[in-house]
PDB file of N, CA and C in Angstrom:
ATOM      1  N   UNK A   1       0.845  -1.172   0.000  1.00  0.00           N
ATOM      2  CA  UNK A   1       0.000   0.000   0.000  1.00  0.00           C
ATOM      3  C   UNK A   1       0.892   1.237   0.000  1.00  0.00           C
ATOM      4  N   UNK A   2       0.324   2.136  -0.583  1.00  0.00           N
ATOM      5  CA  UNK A   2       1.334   3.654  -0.177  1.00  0.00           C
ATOM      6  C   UNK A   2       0.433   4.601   0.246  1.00  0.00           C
ATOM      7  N   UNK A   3       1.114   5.582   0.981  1.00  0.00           N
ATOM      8  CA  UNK A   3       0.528   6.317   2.359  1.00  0.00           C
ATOM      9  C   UNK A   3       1.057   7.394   1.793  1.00  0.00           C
ATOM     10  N   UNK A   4       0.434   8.680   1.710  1.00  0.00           N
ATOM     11  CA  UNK A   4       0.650  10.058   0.959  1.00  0.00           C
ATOM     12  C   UNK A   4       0.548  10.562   2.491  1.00  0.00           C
ATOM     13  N   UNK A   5       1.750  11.556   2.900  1.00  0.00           N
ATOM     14  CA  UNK A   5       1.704  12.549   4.144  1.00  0.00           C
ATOM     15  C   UNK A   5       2.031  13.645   3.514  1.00  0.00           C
ATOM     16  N   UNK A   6       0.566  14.848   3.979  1.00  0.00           N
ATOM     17  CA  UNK A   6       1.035  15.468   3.040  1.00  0.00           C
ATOM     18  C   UNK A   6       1.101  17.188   4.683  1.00  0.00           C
ATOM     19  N   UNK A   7       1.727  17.667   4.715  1.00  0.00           N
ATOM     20  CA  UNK A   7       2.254  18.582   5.520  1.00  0.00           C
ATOM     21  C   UNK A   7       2.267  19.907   5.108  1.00  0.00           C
ATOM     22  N   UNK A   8       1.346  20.908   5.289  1.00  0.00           N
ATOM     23  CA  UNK A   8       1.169  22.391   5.133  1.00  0.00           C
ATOM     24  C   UNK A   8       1.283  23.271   5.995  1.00  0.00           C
ATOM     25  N   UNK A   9       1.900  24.785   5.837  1.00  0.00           N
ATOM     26  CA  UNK A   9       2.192  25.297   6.640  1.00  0.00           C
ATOM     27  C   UNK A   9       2.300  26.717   6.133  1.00  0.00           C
ATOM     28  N   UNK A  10       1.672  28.373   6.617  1.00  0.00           N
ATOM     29  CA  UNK A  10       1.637  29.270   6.157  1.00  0.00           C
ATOM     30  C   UNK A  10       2.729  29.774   6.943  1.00  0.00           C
ATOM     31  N   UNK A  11       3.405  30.769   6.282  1.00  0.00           N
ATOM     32  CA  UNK A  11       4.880  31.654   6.739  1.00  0.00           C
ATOM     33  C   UNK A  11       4.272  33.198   7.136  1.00  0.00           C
ATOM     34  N   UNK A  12       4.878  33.797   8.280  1.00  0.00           N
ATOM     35  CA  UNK A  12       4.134  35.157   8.393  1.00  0.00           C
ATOM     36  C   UNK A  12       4.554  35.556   7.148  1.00  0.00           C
ATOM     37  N   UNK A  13       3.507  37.009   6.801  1.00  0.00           N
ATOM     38  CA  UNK A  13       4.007  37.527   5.836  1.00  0.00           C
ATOM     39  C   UNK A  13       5.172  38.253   5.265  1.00  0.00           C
ATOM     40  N   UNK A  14       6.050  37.800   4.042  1.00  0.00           N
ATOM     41  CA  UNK A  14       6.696  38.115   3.484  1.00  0.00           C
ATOM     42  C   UNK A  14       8.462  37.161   4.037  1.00  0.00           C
ATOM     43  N   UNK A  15       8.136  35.923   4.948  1.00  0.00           N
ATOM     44  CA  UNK A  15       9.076  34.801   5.069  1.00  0.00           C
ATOM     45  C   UNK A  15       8.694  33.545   4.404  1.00  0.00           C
ATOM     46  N   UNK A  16       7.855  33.478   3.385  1.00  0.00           N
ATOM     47  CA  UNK A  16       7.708  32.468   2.284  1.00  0.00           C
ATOM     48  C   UNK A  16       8.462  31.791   2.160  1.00  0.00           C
ATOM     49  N   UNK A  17       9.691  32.541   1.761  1.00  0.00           N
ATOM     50  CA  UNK A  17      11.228  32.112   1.187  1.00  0.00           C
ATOM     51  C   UNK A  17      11.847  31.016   2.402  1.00  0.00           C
ATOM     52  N   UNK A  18      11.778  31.544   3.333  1.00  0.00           N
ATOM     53  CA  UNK A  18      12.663  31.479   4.809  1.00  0.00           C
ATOM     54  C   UNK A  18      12.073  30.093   5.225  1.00  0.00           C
ATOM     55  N   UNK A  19      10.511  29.963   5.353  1.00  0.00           N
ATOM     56  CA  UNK A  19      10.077  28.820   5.372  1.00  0.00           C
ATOM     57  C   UNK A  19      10.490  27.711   4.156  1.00  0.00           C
ATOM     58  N   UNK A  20      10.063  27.934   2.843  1.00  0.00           N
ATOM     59  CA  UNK A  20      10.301  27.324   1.756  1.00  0.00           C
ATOM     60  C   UNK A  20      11.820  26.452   1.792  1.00  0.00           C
ATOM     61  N   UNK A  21      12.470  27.468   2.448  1.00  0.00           N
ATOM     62  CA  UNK A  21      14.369  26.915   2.725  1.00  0.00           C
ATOM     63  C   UNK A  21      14.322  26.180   3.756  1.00  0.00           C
ATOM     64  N   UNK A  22      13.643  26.513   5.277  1.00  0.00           N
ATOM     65  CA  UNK A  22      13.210  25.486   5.890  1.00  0.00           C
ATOM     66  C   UNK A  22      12.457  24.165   5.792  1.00  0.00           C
ATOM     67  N   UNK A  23      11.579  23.988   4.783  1.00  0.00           N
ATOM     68  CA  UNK A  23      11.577  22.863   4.829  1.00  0.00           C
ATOM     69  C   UNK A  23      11.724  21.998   3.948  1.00  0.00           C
ATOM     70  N   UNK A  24      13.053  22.419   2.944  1.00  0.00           N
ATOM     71  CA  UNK A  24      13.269  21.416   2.253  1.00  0.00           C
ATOM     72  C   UNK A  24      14.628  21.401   2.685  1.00  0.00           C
ATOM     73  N   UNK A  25      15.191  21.723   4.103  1.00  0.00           N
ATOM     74  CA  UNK A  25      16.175  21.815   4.341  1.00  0.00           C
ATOM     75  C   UNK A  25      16.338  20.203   5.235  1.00  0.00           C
ATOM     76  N   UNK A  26      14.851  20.155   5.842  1.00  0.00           N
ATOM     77  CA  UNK A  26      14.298  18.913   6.721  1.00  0.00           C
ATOM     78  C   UNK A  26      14.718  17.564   6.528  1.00  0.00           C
ATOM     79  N   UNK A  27      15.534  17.065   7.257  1.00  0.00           N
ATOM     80  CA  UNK A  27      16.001  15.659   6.594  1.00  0.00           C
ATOM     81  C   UNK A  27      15.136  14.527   7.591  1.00  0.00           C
ATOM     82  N   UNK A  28      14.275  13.538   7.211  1.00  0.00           N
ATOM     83  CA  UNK A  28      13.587  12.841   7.658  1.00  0.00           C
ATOM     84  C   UNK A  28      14.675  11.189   8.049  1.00  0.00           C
ATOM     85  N   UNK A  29      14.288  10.474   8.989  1.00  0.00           N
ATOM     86  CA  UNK A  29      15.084   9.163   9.662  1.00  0.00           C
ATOM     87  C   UNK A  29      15.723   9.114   8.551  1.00  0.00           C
ATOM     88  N   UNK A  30      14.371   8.577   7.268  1.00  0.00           N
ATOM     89  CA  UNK A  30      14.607   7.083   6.855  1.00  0.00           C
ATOM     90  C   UNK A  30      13.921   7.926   5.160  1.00  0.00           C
ATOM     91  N   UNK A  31      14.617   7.702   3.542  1.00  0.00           N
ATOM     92  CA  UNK A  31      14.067   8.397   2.884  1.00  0.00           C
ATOM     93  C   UNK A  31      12.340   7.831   2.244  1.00  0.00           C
ATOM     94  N   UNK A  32      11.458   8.362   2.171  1.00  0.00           N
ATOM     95  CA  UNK A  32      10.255   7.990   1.506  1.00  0.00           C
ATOM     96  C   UNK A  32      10.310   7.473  -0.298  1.00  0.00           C
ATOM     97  N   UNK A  33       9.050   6.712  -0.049  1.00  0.00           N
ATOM     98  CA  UNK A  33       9.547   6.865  -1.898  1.00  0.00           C
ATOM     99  C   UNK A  33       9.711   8.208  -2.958  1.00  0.00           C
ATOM    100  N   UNK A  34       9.182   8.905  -2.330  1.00  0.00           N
ATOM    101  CA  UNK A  34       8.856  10.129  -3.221  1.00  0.00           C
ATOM    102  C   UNK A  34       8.559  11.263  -2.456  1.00  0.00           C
ATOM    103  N   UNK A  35       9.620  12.386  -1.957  1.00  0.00           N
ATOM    104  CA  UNK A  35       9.357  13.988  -1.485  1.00  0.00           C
ATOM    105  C   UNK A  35       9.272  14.675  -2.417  1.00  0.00           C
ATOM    106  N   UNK A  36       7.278  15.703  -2.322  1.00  0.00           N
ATOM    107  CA  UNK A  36       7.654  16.956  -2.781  1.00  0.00           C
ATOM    108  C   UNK A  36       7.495  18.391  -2.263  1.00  0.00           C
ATOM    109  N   UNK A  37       8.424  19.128  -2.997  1.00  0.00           N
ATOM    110  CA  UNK A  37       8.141  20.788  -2.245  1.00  0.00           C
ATOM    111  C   UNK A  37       7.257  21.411  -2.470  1.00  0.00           C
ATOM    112  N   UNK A  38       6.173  22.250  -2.360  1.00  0.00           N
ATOM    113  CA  UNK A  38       5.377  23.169  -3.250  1.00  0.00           C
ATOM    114  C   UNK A  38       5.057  24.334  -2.922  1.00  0.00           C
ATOM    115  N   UNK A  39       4.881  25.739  -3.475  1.00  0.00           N
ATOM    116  CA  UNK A  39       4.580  26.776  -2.591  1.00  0.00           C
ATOM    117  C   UNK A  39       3.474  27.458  -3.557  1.00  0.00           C
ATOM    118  N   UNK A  40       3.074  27.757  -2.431  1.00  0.00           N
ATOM    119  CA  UNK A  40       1.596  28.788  -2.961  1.00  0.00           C
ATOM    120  C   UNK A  40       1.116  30.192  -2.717  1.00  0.00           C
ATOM    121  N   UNK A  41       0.768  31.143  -3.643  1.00  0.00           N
ATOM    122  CA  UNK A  41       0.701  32.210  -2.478  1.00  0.00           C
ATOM    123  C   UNK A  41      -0.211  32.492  -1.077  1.00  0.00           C
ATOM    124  N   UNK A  42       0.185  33.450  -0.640  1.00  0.00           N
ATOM    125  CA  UNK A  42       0.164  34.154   0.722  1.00  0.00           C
ATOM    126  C   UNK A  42       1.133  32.960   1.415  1.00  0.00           C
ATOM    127  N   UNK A  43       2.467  32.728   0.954  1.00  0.00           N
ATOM    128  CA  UNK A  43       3.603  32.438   1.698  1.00  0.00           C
ATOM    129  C   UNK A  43       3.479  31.154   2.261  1.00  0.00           C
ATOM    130  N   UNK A  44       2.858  30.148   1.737  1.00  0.00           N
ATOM    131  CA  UNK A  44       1.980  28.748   1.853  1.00  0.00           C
ATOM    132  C   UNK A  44       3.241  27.563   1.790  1.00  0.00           C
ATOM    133  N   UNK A  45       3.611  26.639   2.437  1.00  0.00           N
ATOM    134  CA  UNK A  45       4.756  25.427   1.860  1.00  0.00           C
ATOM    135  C   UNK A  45       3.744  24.500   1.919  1.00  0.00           C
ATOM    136  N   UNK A  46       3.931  23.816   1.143  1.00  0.00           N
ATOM    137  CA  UNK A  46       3.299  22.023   1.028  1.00  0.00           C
ATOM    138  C   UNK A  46       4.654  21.165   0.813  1.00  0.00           C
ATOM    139  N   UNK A  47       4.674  20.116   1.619  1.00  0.00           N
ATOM    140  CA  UNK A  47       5.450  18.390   1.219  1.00  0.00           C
ATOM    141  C   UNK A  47       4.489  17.825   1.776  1.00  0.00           C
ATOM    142  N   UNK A  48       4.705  17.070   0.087  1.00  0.00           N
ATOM    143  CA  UNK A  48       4.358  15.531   0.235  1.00  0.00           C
ATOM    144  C   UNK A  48       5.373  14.667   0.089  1.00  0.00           C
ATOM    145  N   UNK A  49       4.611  13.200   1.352  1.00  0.00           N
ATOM    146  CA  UNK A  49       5.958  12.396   0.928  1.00  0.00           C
ATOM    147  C   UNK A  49       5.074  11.063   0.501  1.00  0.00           C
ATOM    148  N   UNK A  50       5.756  10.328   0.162  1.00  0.00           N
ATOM    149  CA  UNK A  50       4.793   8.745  -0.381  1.00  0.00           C
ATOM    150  C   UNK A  50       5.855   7.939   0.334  1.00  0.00           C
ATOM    151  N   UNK A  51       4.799   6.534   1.096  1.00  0.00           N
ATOM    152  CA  UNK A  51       5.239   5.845   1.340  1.00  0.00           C
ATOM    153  C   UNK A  51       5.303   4.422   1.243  1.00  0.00           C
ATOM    154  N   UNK A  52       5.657   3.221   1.219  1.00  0.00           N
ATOM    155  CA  UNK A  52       5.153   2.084   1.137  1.00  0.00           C
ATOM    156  C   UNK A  52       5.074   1.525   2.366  1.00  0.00           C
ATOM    157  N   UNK A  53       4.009   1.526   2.575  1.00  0.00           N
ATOM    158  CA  UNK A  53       3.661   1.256   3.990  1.00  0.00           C
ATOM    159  C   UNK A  53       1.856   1.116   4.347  1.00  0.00           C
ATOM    160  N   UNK A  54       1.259   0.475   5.530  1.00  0.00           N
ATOM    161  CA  UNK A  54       0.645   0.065   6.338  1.00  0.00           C
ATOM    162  C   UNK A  54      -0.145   1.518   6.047  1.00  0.00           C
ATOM    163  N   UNK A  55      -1.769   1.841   5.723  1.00  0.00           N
ATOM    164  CA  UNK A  55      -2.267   3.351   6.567  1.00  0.00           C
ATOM    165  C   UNK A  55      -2.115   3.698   7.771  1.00  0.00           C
ATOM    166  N   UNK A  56      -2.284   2.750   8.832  1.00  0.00           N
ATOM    167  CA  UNK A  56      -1.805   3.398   9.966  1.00  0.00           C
ATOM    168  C   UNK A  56      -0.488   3.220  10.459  1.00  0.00           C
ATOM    169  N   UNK A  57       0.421   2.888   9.465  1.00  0.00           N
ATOM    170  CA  UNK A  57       2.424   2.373  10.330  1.00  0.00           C
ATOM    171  C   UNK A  57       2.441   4.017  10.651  1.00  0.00           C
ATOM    172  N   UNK A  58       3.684   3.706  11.709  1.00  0.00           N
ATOM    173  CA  UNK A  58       3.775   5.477  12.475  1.00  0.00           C
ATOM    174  C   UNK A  58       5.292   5.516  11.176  1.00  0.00           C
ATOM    175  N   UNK A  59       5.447   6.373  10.672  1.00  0.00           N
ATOM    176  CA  UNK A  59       5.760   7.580   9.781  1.00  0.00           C
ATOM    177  C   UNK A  59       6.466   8.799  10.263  1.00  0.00           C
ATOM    178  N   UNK A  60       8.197   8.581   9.736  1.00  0.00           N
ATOM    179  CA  UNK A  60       8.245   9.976  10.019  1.00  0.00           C
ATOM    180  C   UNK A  60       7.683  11.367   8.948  1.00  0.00           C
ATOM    181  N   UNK A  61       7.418  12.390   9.837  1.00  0.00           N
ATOM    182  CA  UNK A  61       6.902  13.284   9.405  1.00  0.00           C
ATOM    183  C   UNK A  61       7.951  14.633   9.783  1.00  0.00           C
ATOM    184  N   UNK A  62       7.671  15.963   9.032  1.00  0.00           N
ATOM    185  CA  UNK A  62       8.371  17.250   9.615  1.00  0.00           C
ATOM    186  C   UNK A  62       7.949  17.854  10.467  1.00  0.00           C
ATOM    187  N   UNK A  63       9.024  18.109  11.415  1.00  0.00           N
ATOM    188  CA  UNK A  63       8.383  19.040  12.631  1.00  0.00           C
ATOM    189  C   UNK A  63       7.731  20.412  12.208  1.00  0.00           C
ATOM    190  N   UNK A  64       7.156  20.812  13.761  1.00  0.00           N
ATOM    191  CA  UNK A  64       6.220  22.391  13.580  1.00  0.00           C
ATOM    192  C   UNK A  64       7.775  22.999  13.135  1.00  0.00           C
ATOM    193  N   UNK A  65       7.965  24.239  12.422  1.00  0.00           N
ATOM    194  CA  UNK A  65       8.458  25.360  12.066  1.00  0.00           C
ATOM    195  C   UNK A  65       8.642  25.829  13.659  1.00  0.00           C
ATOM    196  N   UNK A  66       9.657  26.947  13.673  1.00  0.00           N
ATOM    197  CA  UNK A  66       9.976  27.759  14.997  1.00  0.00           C
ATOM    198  C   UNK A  66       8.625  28.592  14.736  1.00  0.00           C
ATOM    199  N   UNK A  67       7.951  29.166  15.825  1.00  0.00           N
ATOM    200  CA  UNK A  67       6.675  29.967  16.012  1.00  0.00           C
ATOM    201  C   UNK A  67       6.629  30.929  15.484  1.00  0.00           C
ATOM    202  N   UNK A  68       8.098  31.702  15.150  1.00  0.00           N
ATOM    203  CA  UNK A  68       8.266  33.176  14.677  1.00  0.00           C
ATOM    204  C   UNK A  68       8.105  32.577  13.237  1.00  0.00           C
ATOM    205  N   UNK A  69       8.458  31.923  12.582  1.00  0.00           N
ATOM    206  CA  UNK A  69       8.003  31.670  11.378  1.00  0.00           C
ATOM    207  C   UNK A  69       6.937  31.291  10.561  1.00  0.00           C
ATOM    208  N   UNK A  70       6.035  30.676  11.319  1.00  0.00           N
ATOM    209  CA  UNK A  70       4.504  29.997  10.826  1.00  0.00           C
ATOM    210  C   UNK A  70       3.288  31.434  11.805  1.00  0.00           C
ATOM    211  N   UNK A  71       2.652  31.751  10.993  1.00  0.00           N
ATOM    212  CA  UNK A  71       1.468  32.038  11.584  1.00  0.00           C
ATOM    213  C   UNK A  71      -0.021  31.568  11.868  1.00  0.00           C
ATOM    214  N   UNK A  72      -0.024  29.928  11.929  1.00  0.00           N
ATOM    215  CA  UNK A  72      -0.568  28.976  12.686  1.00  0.00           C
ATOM    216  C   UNK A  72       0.195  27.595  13.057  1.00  0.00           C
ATOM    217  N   UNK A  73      -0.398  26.944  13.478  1.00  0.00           N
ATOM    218  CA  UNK A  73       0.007  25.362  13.579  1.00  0.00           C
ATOM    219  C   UNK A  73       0.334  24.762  12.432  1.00  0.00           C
ATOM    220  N   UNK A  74       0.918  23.473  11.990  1.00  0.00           N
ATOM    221  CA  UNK A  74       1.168  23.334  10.570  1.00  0.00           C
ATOM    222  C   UNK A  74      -0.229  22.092  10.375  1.00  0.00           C
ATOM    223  N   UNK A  75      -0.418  22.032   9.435  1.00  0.00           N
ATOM    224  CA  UNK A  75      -2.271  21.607   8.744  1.00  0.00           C
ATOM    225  C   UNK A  75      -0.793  20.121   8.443  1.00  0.00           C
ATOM    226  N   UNK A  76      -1.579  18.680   9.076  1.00  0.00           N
ATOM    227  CA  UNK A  76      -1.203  17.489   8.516  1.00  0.00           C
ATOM    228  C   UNK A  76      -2.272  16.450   8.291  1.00  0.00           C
ATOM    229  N   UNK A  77      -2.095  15.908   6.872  1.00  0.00           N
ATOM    230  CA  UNK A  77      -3.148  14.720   6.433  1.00  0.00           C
ATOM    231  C   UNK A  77      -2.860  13.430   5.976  1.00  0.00           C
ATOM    232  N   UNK A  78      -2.800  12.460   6.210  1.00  0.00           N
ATOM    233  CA  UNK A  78      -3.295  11.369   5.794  1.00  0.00           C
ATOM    234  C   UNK A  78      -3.421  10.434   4.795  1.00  0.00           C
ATOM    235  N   UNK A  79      -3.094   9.861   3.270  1.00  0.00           N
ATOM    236  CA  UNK A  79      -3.961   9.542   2.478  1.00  0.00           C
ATOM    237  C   UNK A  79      -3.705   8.297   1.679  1.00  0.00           C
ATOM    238  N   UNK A  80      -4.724   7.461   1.459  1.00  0.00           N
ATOM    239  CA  UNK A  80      -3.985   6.282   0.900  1.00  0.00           C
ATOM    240  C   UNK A  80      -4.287   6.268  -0.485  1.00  0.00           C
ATOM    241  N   UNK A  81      -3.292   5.805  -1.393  1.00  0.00           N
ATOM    242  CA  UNK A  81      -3.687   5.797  -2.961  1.00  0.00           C
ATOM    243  C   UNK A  81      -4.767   4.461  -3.086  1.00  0.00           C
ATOM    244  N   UNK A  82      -5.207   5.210  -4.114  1.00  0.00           N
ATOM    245  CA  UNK A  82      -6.136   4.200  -4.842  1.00  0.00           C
ATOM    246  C   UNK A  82      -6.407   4.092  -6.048  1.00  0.00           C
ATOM    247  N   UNK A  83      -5.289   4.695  -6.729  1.00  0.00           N
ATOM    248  CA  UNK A  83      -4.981   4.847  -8.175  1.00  0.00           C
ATOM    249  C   UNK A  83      -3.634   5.481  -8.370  1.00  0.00           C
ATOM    250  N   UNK A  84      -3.188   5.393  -9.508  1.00  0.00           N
ATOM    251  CA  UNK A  84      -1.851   6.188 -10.695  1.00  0.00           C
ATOM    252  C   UNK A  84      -2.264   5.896 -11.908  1.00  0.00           C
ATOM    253  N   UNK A  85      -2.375   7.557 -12.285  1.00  0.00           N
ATOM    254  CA  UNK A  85      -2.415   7.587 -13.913  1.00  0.00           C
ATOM    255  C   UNK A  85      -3.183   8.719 -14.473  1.00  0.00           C
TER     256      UNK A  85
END
């Protein structure tokens, strides 16, 4: 099975960048099959990672951001494939 974690997180305004460098700076245990970066505006990061694994195996994931950098909690989900193509 593969397990999509997918990890979002908004940057106060105008540290987009600062975050964006943070978290693809993030080195996880063990590598996934597949990390990606993505950014969106109003200063937004997304990774996803894919895994082969169990829906519920425990998973490493990226930590919260330092507080001065995120202006909420970071948004984490879940997801199992059920298709490619």
């Amino acid at each position: 099975m593969t397990v999509a974690l997918m990890w979002e997180a908004r940057a106060v305004p105008g540290r987009g960048e600062d975050l964006l460098a943070w978290a693809r700076a993030q080195e996880l245990p063990h590598a996934p099959l597949r990390r990606e970066t993505l950014r969106a505006p109003q200063d937004r990061v997304l990774v996803l990672t894919w895994w082969d694994a169990p829906y519920d195996a425990e998973l490493p994931e990226l930590p919260e951001p330092d507080p001065e950098l995120i202006t909420r909690a970071v948004h984490r989900w879940r997801f199992e494939s059920v298709a490619v193509g």
